[in-house]
N, C-alpha and C. Protein backbone atom coordinates (compact mmCIF):
# COMPACT_ATOMS: atom_id res chain seq x y z
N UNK A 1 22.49 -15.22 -45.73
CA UNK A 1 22.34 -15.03 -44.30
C UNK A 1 22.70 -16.34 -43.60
N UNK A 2 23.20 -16.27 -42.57
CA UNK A 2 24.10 -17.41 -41.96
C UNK A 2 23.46 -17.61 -40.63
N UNK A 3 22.91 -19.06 -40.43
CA UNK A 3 22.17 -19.16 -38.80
C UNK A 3 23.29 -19.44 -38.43
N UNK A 4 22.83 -18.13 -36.69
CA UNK A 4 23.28 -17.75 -35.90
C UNK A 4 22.96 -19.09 -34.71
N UNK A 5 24.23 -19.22 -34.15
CA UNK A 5 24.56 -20.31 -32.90
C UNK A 5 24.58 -19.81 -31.73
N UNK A 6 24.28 -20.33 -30.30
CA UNK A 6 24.28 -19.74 -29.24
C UNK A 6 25.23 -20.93 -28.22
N UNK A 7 26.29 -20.89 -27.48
CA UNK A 7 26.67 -21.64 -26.70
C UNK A 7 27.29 -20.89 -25.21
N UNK A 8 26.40 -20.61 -23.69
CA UNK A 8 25.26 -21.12 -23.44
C UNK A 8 24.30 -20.29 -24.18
N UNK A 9 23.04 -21.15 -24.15
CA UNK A 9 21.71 -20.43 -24.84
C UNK A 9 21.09 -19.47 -24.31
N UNK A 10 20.77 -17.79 -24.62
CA UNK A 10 20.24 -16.91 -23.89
C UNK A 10 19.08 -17.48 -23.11
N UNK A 11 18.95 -17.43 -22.15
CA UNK A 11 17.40 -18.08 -21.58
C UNK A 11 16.41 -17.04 -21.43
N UNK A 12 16.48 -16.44 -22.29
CA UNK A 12 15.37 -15.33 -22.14
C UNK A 12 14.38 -15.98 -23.92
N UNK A 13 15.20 -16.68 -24.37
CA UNK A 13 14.50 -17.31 -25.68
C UNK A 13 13.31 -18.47 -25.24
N UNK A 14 12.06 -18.12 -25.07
CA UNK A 14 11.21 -18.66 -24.17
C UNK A 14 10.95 -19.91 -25.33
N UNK A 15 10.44 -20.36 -26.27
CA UNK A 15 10.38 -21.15 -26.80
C UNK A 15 12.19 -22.52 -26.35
N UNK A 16 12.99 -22.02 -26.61
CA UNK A 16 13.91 -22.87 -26.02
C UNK A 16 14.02 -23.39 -25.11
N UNK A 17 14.07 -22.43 -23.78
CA UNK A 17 13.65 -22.56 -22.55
C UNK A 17 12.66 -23.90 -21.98
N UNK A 18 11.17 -23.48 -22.90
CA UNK A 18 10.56 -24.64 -22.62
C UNK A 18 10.68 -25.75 -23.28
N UNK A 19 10.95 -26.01 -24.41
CA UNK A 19 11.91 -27.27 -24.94
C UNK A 19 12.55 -28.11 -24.18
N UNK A 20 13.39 -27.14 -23.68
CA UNK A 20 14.57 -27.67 -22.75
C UNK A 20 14.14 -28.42 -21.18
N UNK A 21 13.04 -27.68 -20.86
CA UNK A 21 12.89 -28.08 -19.72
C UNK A 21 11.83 -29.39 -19.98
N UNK A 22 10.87 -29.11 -21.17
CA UNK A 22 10.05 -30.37 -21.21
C UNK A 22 10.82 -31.98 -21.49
N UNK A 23 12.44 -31.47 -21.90
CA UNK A 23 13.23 -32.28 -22.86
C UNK A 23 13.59 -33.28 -21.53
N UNK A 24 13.64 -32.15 -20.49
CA UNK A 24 14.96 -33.13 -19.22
C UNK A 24 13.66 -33.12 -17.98
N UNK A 25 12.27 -33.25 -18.35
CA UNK A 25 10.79 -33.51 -17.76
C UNK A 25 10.82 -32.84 -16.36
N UNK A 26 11.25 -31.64 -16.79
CA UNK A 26 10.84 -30.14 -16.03
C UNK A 26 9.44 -29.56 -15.84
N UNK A 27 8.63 -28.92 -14.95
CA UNK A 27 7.52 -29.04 -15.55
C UNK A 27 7.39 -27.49 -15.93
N UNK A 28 7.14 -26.74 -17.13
CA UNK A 28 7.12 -25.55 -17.63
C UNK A 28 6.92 -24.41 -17.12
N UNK A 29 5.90 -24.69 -16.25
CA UNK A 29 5.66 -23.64 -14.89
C UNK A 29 7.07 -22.81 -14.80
N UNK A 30 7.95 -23.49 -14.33
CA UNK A 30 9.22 -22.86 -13.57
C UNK A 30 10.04 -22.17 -15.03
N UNK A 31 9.48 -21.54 -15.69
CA UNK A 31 9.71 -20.79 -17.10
C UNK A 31 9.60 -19.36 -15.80
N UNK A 32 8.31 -19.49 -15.85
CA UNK A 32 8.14 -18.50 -15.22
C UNK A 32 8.83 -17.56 -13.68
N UNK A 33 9.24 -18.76 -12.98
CA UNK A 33 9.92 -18.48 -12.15
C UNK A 33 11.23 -17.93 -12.06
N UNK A 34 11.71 -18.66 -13.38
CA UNK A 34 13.06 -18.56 -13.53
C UNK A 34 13.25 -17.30 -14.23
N UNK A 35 12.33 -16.65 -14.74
CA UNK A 35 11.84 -15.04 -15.41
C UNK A 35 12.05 -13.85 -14.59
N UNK A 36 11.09 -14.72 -13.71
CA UNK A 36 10.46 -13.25 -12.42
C UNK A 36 12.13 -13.78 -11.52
N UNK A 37 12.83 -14.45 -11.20
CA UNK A 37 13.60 -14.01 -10.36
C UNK A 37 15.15 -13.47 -10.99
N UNK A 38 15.12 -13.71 -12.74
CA UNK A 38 16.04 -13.13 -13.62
C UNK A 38 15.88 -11.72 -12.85
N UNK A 39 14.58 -11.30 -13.18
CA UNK A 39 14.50 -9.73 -13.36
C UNK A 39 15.31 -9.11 -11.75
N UNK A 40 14.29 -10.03 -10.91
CA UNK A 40 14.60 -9.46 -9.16
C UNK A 40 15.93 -9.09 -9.64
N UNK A 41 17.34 -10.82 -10.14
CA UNK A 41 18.90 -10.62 -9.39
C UNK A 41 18.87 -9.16 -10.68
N UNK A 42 18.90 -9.33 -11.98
CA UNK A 42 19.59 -8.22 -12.64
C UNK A 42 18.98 -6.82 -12.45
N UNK A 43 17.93 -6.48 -12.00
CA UNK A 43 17.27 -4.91 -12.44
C UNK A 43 17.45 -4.23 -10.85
N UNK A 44 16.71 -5.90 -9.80
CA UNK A 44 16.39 -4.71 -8.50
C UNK A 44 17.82 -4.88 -7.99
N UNK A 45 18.39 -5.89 -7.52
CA UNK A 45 19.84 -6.03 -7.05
C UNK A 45 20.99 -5.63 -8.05
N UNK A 46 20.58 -5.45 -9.57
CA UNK A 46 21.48 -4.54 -10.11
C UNK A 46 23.12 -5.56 -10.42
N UNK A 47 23.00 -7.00 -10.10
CA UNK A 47 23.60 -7.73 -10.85
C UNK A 47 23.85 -7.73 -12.16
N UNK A 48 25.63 -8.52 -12.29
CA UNK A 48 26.09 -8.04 -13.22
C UNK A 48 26.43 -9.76 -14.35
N UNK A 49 25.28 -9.28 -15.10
CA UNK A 49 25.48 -11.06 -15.38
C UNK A 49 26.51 -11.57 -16.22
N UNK A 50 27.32 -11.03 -16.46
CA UNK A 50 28.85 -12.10 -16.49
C UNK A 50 29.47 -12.67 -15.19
N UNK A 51 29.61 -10.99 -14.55
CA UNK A 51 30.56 -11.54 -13.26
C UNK A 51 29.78 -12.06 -11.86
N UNK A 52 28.29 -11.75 -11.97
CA UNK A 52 27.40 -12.61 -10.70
C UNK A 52 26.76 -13.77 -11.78
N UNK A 53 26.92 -14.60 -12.27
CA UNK A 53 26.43 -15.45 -13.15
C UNK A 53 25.91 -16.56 -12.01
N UNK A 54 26.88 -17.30 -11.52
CA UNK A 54 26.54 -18.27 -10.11
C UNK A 54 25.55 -17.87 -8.78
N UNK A 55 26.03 -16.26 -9.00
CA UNK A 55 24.49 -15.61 -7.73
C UNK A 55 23.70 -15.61 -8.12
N UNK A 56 23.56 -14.94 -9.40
CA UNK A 56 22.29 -14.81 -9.86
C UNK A 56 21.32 -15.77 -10.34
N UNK A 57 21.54 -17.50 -10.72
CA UNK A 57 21.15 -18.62 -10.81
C UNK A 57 20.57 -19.01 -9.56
N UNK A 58 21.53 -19.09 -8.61
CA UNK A 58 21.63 -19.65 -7.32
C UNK A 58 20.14 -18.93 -6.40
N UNK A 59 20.10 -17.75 -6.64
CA UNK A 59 19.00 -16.59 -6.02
C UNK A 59 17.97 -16.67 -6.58
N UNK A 60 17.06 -17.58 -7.34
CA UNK A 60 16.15 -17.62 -7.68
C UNK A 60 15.25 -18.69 -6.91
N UNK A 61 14.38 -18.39 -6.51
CA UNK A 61 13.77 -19.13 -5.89
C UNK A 61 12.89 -20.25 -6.22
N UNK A 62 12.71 -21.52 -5.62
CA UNK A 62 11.70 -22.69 -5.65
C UNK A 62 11.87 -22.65 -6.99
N UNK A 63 13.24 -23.60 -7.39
CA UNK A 63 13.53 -24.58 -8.52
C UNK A 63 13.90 -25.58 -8.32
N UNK A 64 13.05 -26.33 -8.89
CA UNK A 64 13.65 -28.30 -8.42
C UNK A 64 15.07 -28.12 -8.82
N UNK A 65 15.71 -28.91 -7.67
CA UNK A 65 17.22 -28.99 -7.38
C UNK A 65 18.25 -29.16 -8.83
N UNK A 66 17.40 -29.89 -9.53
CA UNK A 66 18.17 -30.60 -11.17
C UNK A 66 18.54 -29.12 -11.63
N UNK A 67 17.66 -28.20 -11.61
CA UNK A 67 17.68 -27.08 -12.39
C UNK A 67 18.51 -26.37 -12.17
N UNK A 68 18.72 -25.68 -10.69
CA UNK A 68 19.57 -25.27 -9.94
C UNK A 68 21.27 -25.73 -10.70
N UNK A 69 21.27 -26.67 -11.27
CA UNK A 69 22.87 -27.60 -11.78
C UNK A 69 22.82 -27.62 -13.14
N UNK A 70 21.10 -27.47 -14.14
CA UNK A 70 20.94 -27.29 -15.86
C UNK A 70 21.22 -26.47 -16.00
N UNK A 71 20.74 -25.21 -14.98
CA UNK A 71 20.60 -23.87 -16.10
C UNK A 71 21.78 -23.32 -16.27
N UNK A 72 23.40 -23.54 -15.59
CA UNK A 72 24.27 -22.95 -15.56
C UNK A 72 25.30 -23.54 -16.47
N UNK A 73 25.03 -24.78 -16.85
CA UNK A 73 25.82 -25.38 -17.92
C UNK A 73 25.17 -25.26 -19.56
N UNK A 74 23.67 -24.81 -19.63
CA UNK A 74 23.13 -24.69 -20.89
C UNK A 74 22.60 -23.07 -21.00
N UNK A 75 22.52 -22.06 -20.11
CA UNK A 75 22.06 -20.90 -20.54
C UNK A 75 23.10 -20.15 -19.65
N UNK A 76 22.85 -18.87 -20.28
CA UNK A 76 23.29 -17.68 -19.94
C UNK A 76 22.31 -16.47 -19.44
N UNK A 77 22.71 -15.52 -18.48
CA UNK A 77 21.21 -14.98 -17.66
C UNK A 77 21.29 -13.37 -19.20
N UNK A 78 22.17 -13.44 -19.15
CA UNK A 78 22.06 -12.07 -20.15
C UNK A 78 23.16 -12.59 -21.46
N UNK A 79 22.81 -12.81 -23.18
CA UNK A 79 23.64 -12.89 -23.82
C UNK A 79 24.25 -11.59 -24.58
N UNK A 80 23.90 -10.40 -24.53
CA UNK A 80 24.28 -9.33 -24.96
C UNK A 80 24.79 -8.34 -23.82
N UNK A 81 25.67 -7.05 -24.33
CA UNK A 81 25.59 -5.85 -23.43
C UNK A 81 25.70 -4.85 -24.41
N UNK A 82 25.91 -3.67 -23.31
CA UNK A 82 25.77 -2.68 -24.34
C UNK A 82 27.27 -2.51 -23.83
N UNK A 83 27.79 -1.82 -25.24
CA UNK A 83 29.11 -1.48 -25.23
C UNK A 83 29.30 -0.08 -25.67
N UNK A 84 28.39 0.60 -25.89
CA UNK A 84 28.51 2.27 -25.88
C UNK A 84 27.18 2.71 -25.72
N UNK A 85 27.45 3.88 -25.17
CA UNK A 85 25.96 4.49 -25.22
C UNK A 85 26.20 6.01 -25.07
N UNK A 86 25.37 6.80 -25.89
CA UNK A 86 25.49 8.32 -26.51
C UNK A 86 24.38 8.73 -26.03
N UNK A 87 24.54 9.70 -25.74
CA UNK A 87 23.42 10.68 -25.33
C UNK A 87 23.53 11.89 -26.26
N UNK A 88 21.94 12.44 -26.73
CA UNK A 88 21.95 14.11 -27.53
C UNK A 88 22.27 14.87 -26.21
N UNK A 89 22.69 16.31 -27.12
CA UNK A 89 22.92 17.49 -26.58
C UNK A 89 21.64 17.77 -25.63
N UNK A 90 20.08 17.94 -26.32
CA UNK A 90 19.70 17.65 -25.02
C UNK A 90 19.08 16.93 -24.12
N UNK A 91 19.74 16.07 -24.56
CA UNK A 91 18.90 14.90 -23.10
C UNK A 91 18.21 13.92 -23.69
N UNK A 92 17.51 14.04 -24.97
CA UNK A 92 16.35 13.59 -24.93
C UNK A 92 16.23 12.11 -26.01
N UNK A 93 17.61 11.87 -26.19
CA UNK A 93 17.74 10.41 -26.97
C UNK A 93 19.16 10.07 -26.32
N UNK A 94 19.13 9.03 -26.66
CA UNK A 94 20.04 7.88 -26.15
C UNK A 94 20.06 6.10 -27.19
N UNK A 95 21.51 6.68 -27.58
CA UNK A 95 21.75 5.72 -28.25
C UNK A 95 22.30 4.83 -27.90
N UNK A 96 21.99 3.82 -28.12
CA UNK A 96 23.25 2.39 -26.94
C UNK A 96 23.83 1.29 -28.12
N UNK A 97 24.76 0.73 -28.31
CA UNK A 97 25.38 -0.31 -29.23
C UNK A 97 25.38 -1.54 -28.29
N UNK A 98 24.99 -2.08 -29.29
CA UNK A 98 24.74 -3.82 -28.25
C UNK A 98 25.51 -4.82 -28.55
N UNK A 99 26.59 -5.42 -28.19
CA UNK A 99 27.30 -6.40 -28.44
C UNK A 99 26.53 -7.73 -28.08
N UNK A 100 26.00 -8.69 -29.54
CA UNK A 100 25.55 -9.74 -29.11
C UNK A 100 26.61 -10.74 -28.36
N UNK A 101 25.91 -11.96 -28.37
CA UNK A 101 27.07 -13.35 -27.86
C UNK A 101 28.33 -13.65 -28.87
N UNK A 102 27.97 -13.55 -30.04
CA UNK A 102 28.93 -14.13 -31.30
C UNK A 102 29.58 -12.76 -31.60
N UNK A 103 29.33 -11.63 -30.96
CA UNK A 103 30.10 -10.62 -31.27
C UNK A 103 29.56 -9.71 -32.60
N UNK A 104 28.43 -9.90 -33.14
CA UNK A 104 27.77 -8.84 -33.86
C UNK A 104 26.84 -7.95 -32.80
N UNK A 105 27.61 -6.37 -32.94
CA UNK A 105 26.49 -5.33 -32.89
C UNK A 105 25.31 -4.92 -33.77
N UNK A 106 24.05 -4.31 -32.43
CA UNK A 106 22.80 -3.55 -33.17
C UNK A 106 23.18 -2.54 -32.37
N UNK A 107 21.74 -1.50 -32.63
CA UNK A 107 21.37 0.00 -32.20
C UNK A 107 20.31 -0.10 -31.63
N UNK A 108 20.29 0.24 -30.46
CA UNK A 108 18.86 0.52 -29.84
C UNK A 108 18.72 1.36 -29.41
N UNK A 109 17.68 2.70 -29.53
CA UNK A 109 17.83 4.14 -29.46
C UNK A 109 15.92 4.40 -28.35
N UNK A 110 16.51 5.16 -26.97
CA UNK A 110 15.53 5.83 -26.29
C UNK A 110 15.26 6.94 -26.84
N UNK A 111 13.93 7.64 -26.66
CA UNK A 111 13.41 9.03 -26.91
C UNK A 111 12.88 8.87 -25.83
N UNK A 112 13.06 10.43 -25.47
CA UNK A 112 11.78 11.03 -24.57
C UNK A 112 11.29 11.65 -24.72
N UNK A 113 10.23 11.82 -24.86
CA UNK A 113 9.45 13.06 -24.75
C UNK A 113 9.03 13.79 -23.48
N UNK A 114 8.65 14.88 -23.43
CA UNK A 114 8.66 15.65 -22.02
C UNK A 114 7.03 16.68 -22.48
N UNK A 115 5.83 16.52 -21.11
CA UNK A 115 5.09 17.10 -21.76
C UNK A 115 4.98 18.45 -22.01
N UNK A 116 5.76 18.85 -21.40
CA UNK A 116 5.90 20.20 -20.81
C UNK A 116 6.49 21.35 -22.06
N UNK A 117 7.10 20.47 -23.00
CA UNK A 117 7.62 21.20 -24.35
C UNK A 117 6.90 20.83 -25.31
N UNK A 118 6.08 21.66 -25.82
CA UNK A 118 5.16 21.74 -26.80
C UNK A 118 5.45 21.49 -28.28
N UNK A 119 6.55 21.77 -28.52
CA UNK A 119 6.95 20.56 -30.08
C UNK A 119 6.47 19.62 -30.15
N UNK A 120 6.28 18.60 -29.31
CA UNK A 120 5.73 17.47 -29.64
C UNK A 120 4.66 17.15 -30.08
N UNK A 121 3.13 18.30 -29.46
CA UNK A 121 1.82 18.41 -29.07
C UNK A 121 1.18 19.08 -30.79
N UNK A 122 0.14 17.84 -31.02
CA UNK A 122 -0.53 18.43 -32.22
C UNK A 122 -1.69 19.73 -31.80
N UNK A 123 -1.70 20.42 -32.76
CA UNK A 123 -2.70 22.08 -32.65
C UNK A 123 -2.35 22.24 -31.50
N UNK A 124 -1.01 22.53 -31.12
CA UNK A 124 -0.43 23.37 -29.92
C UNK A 124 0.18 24.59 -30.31
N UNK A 125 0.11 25.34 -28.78
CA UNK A 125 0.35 26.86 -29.98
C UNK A 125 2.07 26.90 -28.93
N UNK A 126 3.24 27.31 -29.67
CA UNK A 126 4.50 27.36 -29.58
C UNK A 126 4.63 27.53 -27.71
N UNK A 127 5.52 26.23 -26.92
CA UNK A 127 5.48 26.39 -25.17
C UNK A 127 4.48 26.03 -24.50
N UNK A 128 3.04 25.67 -25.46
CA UNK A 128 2.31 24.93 -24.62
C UNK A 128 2.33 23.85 -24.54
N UNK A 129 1.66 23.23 -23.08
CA UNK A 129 2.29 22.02 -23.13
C UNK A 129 1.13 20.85 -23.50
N UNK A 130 1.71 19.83 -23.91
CA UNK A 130 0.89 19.01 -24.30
C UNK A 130 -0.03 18.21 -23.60
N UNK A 131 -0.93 17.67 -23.99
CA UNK A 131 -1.61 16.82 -22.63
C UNK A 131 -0.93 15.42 -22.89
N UNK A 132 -0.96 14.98 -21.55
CA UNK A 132 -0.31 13.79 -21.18
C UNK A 132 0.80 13.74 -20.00
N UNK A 133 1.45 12.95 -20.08
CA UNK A 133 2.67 12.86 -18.94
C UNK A 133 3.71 12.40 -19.50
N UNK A 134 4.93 12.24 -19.49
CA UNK A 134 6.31 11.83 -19.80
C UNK A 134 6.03 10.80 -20.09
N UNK A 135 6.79 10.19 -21.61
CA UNK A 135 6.55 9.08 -21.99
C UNK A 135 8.07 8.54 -23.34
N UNK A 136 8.38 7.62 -22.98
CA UNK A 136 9.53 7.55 -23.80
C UNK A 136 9.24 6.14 -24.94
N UNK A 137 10.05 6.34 -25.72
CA UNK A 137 9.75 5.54 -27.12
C UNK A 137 11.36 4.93 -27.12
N UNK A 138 11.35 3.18 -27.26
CA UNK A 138 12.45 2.38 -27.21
C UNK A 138 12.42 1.96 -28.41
N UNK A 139 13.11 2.01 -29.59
CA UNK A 139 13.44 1.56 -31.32
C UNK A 139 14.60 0.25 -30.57
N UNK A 140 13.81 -1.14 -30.66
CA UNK A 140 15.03 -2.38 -30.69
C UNK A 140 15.05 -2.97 -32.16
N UNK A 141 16.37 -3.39 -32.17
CA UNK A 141 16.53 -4.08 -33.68
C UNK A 141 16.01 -5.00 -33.28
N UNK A 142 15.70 -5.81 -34.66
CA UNK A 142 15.37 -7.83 -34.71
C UNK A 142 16.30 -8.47 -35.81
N UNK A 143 17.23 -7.36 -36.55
CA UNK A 143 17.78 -7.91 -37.36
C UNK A 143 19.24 -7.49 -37.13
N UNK A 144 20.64 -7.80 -37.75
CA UNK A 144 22.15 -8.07 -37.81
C UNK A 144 22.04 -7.11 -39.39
N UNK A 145 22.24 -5.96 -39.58
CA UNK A 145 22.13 -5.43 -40.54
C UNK A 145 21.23 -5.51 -41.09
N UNK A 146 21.08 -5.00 -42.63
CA UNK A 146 19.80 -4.87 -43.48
C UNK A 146 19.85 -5.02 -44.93
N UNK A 147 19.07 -5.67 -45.32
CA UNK A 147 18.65 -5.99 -47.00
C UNK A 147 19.02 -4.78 -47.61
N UNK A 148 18.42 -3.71 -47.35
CA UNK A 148 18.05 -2.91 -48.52
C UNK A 148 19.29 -2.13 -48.89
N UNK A 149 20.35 -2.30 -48.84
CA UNK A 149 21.41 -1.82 -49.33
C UNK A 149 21.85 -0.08 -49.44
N UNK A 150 21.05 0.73 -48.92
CA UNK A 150 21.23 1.69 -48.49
C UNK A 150 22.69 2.70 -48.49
N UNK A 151 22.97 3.22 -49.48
CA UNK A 151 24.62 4.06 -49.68
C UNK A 151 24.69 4.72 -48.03
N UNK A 152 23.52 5.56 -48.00
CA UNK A 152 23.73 6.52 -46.92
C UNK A 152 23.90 6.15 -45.58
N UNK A 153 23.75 4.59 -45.58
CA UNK A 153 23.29 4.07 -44.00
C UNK A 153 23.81 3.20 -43.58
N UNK A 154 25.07 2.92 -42.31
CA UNK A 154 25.80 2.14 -42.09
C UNK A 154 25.13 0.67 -41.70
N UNK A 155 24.28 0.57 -41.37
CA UNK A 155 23.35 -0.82 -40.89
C UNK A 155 23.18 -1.23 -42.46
N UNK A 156 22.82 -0.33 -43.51
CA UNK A 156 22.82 -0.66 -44.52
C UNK A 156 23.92 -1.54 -45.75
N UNK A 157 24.83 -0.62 -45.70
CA UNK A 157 25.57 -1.23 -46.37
C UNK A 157 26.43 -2.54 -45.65
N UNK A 158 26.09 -2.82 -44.57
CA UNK A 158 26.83 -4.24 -44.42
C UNK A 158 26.03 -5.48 -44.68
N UNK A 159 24.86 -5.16 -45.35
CA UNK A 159 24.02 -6.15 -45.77
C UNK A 159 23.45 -6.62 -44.22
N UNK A 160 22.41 -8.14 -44.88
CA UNK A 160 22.10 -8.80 -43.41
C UNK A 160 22.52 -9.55 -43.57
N UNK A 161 22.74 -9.85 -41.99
CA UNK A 161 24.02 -10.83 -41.62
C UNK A 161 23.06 -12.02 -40.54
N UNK A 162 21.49 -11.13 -40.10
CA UNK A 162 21.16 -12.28 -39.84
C UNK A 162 19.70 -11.67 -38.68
N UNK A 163 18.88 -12.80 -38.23
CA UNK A 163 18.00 -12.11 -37.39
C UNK A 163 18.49 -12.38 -36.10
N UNK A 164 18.17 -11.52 -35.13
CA UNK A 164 18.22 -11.95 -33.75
C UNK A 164 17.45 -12.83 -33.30
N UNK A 165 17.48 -13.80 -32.05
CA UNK A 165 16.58 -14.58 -31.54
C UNK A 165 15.61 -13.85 -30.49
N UNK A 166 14.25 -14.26 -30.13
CA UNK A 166 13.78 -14.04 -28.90
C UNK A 166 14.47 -12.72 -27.78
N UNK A 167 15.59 -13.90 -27.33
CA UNK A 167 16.11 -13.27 -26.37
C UNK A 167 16.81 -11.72 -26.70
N UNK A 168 17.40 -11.80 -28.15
CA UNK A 168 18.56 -11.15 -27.92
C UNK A 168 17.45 -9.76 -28.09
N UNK A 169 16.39 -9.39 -28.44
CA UNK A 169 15.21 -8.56 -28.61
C UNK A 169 14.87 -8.25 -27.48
N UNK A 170 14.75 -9.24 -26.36
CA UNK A 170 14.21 -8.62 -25.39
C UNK A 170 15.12 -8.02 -24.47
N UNK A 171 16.15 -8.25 -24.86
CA UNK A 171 17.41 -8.25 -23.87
C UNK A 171 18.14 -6.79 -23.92
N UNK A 172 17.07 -6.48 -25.23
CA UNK A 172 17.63 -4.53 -25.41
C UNK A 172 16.26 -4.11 -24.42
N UNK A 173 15.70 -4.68 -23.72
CA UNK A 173 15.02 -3.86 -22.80
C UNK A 173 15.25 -3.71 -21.18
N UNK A 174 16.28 -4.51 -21.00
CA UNK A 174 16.72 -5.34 -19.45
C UNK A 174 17.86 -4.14 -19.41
């Protein structure tokens, strides 16, 4: 297995992050800031972090000025994307392929469940519905393939190639 390099560094890798900032006597606090206003530019404004990379730095609010000029030469706001994504026949999974930074893909697969269809529901009798409310189940990798060598299973047979960091884990949830 071969450690994996990052050049810029995902900044969603919070251990780095604060390294970095204790390194150039940042004070750690602004971890947090620089978090909560990631989320605002990419989720609510729907920024696109390759091509708004400079807005989306720039739009974060109350960061000592130094930072404003670090974070764009040493991190990156998103190091992965997804580069396909499948949907079942009906509806109710969703598969997405994730292109890391160095160019190895994972799988990260939604379920939903719906309460209203009774397959799901234990000692339910066939159309009833289950108790609860809509609730979906997110499977993220942490690893670049897999040990166990597996004939039947394409993650399998390419062996591991390596773990993901921090970021690149959380970054199947953004």
């Amino acid at each position: 297995m071969v450690k994996r390099t990052f050049e810029p560094h995902p900044v969603f890798d919070l251990p780095y992050l604060l390294d970095f900032l204790r390194e150039n006597e940042i004070k750690t606090i602004h971890a947090k800031r620089i978090y909560k206003g990631l989320v605002k530019q990419l989720v609510e404004k729907g920024l696109d972090a390759e091509e708004d990379a400079a807005e989306i730095w720039s739009g974060i609010d109350e960061l000592p000025k130094e930072l404003y000029e670090l974070l764009p030469r040493h991190f990156t706001p998103l190091s992965s994307k997804v580069v396909k994504q499948e949907g079942s026949l009906r509806g109710d999974t969703t598969k997405m392929v994730v292109e890391l930074q160095d160019g190895l893909q994972v799988e990260s697969v939604i379920m939903r469940y719906d309460p209203k269809k009774g397959r799901y529901a234990r000692n339910s009798q066939p159309g009833q519905q289950r108790p609860g409310k809509a609730r979906a189940t997110l499977c993220l990798s942490s690893q670049v393939g897999c040990a166990m060598g597996c004939k039947f299973c394409a993650t399998g047979t390419m062996g591991l190639k390596g773990n993901l960091n921090p970021a690149e884990i959380f970054e199947q949830l953004v």
